[in-house]
Protein backbone atom coordinates (compact mmCIF):
# COMPACT_ATOMS: atom_id res chain seq x y z
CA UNK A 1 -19.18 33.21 10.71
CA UNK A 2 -16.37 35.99 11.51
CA UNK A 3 -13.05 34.27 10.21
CA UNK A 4 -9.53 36.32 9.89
CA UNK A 5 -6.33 35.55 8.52
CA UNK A 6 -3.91 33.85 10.95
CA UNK A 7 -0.68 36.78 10.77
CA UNK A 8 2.33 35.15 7.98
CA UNK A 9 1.06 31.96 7.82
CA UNK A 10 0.29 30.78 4.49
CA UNK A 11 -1.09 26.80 3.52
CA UNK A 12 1.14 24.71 1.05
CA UNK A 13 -0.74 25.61 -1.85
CA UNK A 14 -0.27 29.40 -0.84
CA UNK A 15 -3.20 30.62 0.45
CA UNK A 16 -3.72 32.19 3.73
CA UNK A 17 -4.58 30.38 6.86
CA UNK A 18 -8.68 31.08 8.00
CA UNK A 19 -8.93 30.92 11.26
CA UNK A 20 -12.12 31.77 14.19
CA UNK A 21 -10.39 34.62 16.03
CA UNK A 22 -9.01 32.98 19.73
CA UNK A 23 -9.70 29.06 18.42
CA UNK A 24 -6.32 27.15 18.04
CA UNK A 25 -4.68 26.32 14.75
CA UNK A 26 -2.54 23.09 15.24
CA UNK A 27 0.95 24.92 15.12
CA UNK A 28 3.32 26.27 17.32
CA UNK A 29 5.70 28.79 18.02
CA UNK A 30 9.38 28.78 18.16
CA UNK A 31 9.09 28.12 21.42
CA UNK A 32 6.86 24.87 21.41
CA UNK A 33 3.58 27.14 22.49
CA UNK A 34 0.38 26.57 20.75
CA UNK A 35 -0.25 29.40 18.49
CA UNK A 36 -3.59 30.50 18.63
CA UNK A 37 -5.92 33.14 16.00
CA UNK A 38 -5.23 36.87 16.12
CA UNK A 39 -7.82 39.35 16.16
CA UNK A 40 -11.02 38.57 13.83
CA UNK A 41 -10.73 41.02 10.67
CA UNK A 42 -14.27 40.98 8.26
CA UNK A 43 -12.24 39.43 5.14
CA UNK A 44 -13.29 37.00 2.82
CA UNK A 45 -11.55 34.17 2.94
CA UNK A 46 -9.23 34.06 -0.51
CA UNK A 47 -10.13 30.45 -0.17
CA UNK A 48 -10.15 29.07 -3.91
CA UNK A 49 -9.80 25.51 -5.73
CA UNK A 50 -10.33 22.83 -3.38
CA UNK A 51 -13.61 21.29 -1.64
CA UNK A 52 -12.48 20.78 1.65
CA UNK A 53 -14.01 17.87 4.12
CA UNK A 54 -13.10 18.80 7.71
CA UNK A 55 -12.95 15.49 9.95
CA UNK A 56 -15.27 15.14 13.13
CA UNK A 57 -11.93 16.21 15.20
CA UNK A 58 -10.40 18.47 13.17
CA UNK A 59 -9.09 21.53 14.55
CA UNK A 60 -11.17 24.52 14.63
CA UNK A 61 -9.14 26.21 11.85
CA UNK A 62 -9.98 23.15 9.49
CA UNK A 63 -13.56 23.95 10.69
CA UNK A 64 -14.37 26.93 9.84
CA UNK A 65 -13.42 26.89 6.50
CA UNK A 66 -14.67 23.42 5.51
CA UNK A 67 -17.38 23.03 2.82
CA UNK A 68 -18.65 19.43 4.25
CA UNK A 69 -18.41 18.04 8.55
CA UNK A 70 -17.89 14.31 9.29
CA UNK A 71 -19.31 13.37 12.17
CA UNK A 72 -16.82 10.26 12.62
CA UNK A 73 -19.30 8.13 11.72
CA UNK A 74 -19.46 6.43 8.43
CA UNK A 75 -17.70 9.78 7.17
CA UNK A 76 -17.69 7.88 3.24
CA UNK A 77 -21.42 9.49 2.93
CA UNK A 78 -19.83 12.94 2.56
CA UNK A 79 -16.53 12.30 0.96
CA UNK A 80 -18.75 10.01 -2.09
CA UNK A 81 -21.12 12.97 -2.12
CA UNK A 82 -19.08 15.61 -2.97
CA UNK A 83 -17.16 13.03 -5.71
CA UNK A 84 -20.86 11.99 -7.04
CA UNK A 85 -21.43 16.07 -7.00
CA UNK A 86 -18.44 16.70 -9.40
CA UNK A 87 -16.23 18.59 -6.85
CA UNK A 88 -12.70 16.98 -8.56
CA UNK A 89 -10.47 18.45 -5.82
CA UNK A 90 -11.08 17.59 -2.59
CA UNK A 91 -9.07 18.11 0.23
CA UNK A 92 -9.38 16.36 3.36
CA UNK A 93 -8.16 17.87 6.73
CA UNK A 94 -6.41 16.38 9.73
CA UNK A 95 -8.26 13.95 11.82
CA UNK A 96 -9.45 10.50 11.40
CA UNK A 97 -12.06 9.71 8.82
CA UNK A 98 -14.25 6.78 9.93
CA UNK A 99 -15.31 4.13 7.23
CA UNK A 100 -18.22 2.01 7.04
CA UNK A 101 -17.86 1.64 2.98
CA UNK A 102 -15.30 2.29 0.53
CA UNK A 103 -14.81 5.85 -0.78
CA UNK A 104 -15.63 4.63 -4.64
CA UNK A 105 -15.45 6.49 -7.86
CA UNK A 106 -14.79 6.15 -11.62
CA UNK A 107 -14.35 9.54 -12.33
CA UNK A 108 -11.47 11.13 -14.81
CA UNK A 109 -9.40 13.99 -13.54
CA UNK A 110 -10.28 13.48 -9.41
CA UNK A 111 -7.47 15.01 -6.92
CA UNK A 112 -8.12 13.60 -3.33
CA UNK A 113 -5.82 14.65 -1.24
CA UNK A 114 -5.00 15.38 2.51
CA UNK A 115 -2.76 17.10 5.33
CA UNK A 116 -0.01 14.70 5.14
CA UNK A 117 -0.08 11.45 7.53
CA UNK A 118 -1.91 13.51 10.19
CA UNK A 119 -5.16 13.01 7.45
CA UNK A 120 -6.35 9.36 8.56
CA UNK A 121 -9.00 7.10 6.68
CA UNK A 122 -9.46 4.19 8.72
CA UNK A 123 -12.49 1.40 8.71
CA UNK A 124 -15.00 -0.20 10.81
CA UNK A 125 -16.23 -2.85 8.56
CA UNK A 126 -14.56 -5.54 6.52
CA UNK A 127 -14.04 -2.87 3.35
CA UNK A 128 -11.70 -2.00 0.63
CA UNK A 129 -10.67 1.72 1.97
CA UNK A 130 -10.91 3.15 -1.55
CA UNK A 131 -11.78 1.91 -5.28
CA UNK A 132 -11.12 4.06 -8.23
CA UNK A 133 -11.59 2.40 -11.42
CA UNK A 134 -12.36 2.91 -14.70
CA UNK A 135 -10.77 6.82 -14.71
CA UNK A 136 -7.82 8.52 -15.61
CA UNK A 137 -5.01 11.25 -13.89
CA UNK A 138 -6.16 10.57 -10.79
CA UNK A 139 -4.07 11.68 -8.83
CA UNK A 140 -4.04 10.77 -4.39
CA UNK A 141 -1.86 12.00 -1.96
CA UNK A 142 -0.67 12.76 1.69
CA UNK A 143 -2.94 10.37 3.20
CA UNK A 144 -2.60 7.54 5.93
CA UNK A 145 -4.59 4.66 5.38
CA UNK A 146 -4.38 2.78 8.82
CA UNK A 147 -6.63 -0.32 10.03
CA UNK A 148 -6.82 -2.56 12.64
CA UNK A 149 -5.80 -5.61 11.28
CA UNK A 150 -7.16 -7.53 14.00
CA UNK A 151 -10.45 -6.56 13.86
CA UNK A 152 -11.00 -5.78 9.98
CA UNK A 153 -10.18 -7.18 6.50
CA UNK A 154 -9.94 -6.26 3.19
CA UNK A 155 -7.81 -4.15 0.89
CA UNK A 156 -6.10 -0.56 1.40
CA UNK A 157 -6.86 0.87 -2.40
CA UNK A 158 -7.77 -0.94 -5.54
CA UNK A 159 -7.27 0.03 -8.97
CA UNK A 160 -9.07 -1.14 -11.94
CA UNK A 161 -9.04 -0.45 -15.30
CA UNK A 162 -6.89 3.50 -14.78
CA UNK A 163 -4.80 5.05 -16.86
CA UNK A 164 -2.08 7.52 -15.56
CA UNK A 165 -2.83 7.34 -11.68
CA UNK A 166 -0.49 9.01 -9.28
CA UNK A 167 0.10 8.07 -5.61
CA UNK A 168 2.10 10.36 -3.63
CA UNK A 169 3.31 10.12 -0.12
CA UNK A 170 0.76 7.66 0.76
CA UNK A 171 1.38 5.48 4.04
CA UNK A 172 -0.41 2.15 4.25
CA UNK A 173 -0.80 0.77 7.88
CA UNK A 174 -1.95 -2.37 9.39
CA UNK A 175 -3.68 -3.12 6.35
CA UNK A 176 -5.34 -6.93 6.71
CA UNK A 177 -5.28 -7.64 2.88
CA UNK A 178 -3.33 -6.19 -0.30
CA UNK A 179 -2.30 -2.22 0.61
CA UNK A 180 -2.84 -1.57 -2.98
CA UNK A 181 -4.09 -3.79 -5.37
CA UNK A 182 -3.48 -2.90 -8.96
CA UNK A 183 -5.45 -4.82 -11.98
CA UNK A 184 -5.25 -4.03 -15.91
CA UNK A 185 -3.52 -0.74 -14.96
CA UNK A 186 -1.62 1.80 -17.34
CA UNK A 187 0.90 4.41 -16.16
CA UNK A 188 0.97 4.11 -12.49
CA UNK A 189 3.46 6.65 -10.88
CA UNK A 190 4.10 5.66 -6.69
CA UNK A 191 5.70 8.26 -5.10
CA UNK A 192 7.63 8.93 -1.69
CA UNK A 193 5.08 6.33 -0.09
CA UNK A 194 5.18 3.73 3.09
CA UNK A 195 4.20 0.26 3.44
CA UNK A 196 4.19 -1.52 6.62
CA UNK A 197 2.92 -3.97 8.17
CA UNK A 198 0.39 -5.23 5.29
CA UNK A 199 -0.49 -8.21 3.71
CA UNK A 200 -1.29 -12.08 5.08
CA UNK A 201 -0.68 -15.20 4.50
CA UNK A 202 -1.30 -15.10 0.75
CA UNK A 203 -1.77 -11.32 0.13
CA UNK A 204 1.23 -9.19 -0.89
CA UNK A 205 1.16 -5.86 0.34
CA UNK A 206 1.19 -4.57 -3.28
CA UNK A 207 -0.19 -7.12 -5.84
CA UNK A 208 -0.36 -6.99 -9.44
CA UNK A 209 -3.28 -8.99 -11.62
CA UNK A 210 -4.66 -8.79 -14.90
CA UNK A 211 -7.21 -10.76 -16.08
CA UNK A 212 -7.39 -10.42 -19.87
CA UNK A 213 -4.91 -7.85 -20.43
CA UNK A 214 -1.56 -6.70 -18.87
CA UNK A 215 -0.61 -3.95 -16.50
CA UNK A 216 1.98 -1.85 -18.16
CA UNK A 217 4.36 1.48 -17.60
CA UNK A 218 4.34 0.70 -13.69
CA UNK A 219 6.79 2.69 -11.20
CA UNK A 220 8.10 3.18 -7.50
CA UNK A 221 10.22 6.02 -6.56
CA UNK A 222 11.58 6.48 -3.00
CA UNK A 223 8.67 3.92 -1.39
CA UNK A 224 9.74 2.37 1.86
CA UNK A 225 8.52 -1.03 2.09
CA UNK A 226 8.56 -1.72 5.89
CA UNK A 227 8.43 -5.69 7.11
CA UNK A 228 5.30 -7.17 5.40
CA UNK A 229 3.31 -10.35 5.04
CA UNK A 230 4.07 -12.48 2.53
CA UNK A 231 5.63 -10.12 0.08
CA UNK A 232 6.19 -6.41 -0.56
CA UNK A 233 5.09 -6.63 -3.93
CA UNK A 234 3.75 -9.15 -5.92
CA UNK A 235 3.01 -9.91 -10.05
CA UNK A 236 1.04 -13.09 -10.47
CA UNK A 237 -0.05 -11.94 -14.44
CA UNK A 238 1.24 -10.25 -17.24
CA UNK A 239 3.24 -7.08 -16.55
CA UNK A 240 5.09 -4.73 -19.25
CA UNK A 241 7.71 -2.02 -17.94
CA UNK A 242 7.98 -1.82 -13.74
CA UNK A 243 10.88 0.03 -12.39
CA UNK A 244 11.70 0.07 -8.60
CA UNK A 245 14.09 3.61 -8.36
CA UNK A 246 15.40 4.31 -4.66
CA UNK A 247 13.55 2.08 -2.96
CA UNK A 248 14.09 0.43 0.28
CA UNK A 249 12.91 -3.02 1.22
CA UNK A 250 13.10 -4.08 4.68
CA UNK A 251 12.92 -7.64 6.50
CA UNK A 252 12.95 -9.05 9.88
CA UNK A 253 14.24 -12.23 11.00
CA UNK A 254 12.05 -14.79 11.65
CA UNK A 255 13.05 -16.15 15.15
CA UNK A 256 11.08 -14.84 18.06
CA UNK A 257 7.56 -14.06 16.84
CA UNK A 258 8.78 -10.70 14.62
CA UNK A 259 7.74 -10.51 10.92
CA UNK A 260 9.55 -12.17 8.17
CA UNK A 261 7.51 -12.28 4.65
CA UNK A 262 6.70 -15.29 3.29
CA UNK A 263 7.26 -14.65 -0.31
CA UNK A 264 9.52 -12.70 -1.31
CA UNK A 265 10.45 -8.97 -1.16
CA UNK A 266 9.98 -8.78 -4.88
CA UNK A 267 8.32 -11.66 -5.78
CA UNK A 268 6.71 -12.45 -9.73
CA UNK A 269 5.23 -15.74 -10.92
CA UNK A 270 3.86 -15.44 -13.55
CA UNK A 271 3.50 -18.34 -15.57
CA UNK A 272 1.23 -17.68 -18.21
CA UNK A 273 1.55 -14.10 -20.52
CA UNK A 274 5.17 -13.06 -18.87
CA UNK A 275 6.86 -10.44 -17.25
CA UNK A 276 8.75 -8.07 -19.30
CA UNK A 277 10.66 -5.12 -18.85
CA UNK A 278 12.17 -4.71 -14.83
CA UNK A 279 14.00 -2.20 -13.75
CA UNK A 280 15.25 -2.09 -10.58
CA UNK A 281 18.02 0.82 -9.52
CA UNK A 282 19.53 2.25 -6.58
CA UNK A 283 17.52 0.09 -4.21
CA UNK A 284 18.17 -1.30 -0.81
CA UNK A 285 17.41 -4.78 0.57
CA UNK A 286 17.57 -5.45 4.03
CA UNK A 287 17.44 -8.95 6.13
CA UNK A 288 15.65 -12.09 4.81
CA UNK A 289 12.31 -12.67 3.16
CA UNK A 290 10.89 -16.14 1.92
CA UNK A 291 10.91 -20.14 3.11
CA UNK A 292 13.98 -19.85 1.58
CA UNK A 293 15.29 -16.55 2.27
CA UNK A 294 14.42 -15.00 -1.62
CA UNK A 295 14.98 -11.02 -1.54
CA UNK A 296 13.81 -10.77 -5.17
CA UNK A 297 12.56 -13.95 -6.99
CA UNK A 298 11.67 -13.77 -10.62
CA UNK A 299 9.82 -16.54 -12.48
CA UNK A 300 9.28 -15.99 -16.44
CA UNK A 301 10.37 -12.40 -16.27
CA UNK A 302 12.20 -10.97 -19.16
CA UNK A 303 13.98 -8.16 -19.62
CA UNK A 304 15.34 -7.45 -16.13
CA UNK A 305 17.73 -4.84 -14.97
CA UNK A 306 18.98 -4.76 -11.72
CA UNK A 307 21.65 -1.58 -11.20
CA UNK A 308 23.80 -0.30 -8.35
CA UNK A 309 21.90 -2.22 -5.79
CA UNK A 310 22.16 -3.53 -2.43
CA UNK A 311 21.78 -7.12 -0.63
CA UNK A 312 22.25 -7.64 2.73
CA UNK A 313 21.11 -10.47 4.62
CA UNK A 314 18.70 -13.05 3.16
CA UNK A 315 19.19 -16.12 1.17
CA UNK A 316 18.80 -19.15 3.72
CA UNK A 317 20.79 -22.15 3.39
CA UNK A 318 18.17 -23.62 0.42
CA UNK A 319 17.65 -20.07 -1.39
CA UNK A 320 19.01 -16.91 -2.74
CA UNK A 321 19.11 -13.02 -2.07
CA UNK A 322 18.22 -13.20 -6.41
CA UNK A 323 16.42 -15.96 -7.78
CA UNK A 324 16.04 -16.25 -11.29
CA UNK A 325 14.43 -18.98 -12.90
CA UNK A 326 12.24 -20.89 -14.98
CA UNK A 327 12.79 -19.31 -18.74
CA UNK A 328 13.68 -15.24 -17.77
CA UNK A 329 15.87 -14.18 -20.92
CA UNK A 330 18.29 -10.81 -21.03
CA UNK A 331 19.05 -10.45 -17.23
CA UNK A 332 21.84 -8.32 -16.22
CA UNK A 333 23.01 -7.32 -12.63
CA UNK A 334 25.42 -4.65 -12.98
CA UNK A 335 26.58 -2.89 -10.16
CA UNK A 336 24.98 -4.53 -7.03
CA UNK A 337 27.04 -5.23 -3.57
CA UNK A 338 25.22 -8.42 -2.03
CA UNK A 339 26.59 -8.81 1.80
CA UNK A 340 26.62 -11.86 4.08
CA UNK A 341 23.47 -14.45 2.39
CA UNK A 342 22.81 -16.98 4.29
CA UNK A 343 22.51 -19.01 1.05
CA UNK A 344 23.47 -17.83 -2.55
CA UNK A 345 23.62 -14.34 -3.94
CA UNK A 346 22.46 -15.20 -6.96
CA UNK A 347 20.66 -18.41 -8.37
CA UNK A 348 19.82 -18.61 -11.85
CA UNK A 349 18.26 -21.26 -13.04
CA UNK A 350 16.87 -21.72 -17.00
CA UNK A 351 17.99 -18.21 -17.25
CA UNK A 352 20.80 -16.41 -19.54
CA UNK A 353 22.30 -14.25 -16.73
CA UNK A 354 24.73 -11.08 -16.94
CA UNK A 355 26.90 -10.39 -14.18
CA UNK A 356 29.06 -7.16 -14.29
CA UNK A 357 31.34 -5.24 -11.59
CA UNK A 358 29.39 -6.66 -8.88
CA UNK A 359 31.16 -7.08 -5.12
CA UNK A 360 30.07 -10.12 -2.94
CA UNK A 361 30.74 -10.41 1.06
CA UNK A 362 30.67 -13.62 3.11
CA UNK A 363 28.30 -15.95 1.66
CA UNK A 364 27.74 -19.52 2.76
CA UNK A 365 27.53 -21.33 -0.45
CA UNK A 366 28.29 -20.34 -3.82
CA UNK A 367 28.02 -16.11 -5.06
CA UNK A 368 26.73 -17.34 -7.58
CA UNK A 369 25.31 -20.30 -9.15
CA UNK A 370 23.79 -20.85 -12.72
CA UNK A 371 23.12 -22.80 -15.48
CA UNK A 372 22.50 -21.88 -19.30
CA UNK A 373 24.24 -19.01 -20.80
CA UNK A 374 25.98 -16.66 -18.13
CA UNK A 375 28.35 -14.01 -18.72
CA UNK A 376 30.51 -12.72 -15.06
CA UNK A 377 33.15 -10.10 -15.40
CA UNK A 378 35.07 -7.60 -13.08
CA UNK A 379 33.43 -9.01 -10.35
CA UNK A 380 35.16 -9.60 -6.79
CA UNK A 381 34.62 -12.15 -4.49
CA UNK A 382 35.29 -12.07 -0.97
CA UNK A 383 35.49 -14.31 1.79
CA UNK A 384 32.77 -16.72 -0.09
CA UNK A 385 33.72 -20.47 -0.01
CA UNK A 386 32.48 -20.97 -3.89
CA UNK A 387 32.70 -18.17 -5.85
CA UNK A 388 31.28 -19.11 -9.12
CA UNK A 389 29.53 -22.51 -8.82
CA UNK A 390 28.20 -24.03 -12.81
CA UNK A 391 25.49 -26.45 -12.25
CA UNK A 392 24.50 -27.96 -16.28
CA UNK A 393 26.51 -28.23 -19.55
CA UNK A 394 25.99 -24.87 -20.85
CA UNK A 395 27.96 -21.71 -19.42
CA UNK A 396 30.48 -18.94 -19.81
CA UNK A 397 32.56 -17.18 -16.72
CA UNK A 398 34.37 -14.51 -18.95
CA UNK A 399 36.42 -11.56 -17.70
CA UNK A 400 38.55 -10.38 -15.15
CA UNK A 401 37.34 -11.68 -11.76
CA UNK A 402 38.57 -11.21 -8.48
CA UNK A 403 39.18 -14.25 -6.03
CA UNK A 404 39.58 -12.80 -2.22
CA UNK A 405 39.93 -15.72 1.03
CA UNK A 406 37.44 -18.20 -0.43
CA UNK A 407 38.56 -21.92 -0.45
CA UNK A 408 37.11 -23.08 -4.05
CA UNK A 409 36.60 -20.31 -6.66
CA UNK A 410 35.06 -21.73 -9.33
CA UNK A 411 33.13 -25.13 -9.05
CA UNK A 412 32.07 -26.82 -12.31
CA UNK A 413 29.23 -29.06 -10.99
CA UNK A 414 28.52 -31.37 -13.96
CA UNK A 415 30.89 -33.64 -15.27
CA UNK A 416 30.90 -32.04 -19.09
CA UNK A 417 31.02 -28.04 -18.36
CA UNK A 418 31.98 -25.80 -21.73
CA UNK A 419 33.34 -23.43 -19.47
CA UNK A 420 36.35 -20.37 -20.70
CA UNK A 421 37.62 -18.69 -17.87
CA UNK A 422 39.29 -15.57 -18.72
CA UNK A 423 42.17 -13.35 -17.02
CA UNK A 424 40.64 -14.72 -13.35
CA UNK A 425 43.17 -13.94 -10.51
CA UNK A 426 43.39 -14.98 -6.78
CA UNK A 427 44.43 -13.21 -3.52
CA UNK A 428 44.94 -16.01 -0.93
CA UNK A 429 42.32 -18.24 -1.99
CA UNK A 430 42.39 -21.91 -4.06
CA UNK A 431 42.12 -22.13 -7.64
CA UNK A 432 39.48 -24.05 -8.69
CA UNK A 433 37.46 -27.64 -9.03
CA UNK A 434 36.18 -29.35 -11.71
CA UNK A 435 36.26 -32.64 -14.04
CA UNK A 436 37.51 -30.99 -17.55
CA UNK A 437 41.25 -29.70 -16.89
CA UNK A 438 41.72 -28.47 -20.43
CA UNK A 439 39.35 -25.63 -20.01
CA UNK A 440 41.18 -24.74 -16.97
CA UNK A 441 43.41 -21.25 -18.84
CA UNK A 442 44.70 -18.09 -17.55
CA UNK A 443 43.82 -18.46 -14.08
CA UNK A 444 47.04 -16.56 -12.27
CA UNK A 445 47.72 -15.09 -9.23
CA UNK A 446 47.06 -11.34 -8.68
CA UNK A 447 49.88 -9.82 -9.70
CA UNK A 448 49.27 -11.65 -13.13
């Protein structure tokens, strides 16, 4: 076939744009007018690297340059073939890929990747979309994995058994099971991706297992995480090193039918080997998530990190927009604005708890509420009934605090707290309650 190259317009990757002279090529001039093939010049076509797999309604320019054709039906045969034939770059075009099986492969080094969002694997039977396991630097990217949740099940991508796997600006879709499930996993890199509308009753949109070992070295950069079932992401086994970085995490309420998860936004129980090792930073969580209204709840997690973060919404009247609990040790929030919870900002329980330069907004009960060891300084309070609220024997408020409109500041619970309250001050608010008046010291007005 006679192909040319389409006048100054180059791919991403640099190479000229084949097209059949006349045929249209998907863009448009600067005047919104479809901008079709110039004259036909005898060229070869410079084309080098990738195997590309041209969808069954692909444009022409896809077409004609394409090394396999889907005929949008059970389009896996070709995309496994060319895997299964070694080809360890593949590029898929624009268009909708139609699955009857999962793409599968276990193969080291293998770069699938697509046009952006406008590259579209979807199903028609109760599949996993893709399964890589067993492999390592593979990498996946610009692809839209879309279902329709009400007529299909099963997962988005599973991985099992990889070591250093990137995703990059992936979108998951409507996906009636876990988005991406992750098992016994090392070095996994999620980039720039979208998750939305996933998940069910009891499957997270992203869900961590291990079976006999641990997933480790696990991280999210820039990832939207649209409303979900259930959770956004969820660790139900061991689980060394994850680190959310500019993330957002977004919830609905749950009055009038629109989605609300069930979990949690962040949600880890483990209860056997332990969590160790989170890192969230620079994240965003929106509106409620949970029975109770959790936007990140931790059980036996160690290690965590939660920096210059945000918390709006969330945390019914029973629950918490942070809920740490059941034996996490080393937890520091540092940072973090939490905005009108419906419940607590924070709720640790069994925990030792670090609470630095943190601002909280209009809460209905207590900021914050702990027991064990817990360390709060140059933190201000505003508009919150209970600032501070100590629930067992054992607990430190140390350092500079700032009291704004609440009625009771700082409410010792049981009737023996070992409580030292340090340089607090109050802008128009009440002091304290309590039962133990002698450990009542240095509380002053502001101008103290």
């Amino acid at each position: 076939m006679t192909t040319d190259y389409t006048k100054d317009l180059f791919d991403e990757y640099g190479r000229p744009i084949i097209a059949i002279a006349g045929a249209e090529t998907g863009l448009e001039d600067a005047y919104g007018r479809p901008y079709k093939a110039l004259a036909t010049l005898p060229v070869p076509t410079g084309r080098a690297g990738s195997y590309i797999i041209a969808a069954a309604d692909a444009p022409d320019t896809w077409k004609a340059q394409a090394d396999a054709l889907c005929d949008g039906a059970a389009d896996e045969v070709q995309i496994n073939a060319a895997i299964a034939a070694g080809h360890r770059d593949i590029l898929l075009s624009t268009g909708t890929f139609y699955l009857a099986d999962s793409l599968q492969s276990e193969d080291d080094n293998l770069h699938l990747h697509g046009a952006g969002k406008a590259t579209i694997l979807t199903r028609t039977a109760n599949i996993t979309l893709i399964e890589i396991s067993n492999a390592s630097e593979v990498i996946l990217e610009k692809l839209a994995l879309v279902s329709d949740r009400t007529a299909y099940s099963g997962d988005g991508l599973s991985l099992a058994n990889c070591v250093n796997t990137t995703l990059r600006d992936i979108k998951f879709s409507n996906i009636n099971g876990q988005a991406l499930q992750v098992e016994t996993c090392y070095g996994l890199q999620v980039e720039d991706c979208l998750f939305a509308y996933c998940g069910e009753s009891a499957a997270a949109a992203v869900r961590f297992t291990a079976a006999s070992d641990k997933n480790t070295h696990i991280s999210f950069r820039g990832c939207l995480f649209e409303p979900n079932y259930y959770a956004d992401v969820e660790i139900v086994n061991a689980l060394d090193s994850l680190r959310f970085e500019s993330c957002w995490f977004e919830g609905y309420d749950s009055g009038g039918g629109v989605l609300q998860p069930a979990g949690a936004h962040l949600k880890i129980s483990c209860t056997v080997y332990g969590v160790f090792n989170v890192y969230i930073d620079k994240c965003k969580f929106y509106m409620p998530a949970g029975w109770s209204g959790q936007q990140v709840d931790c059980a036996y997690a160690n290690q965590i990190k939660i920096l210059n973060s945000s918390f709006s919404r969330g945390g019914a009247s029973s629950g918490a927009q942070i809920y740490l609990r059941d034996g996490g040790n080393d937890c520091l929030i540092e940072g973090c604005s939490f905005m009108d919870s419906e419940g607590y900002s924070i709720d640790a329980s069994k925990v030792n708890l670090k609470v630095n330069n943190c601002t909280f907004t209009t809460c209905v009960n207590a900021a914050i509420r702990f027991e064990y060891d817990a360390k709060v300084t140059n933190c201000k309070f505003i508009s919150c009934p209970e600032g501070v609220r100590v629930r067992t024997s054992e607990g430190s408020v140390i350092g500079f605090n700032h009291f704004t409109g609440g009625t009771t500041d700082i409410v010792e619970q049981a009737a023996a707290v070992n409580c030292l309250y340090i340089g607090n001050y109050l802008t128009g608010a009440t002091s304290f309650s309590g039962t133990t008046p002698q450990i009542r010291s240095n509380i002053g007005l502001a101008d103290n």
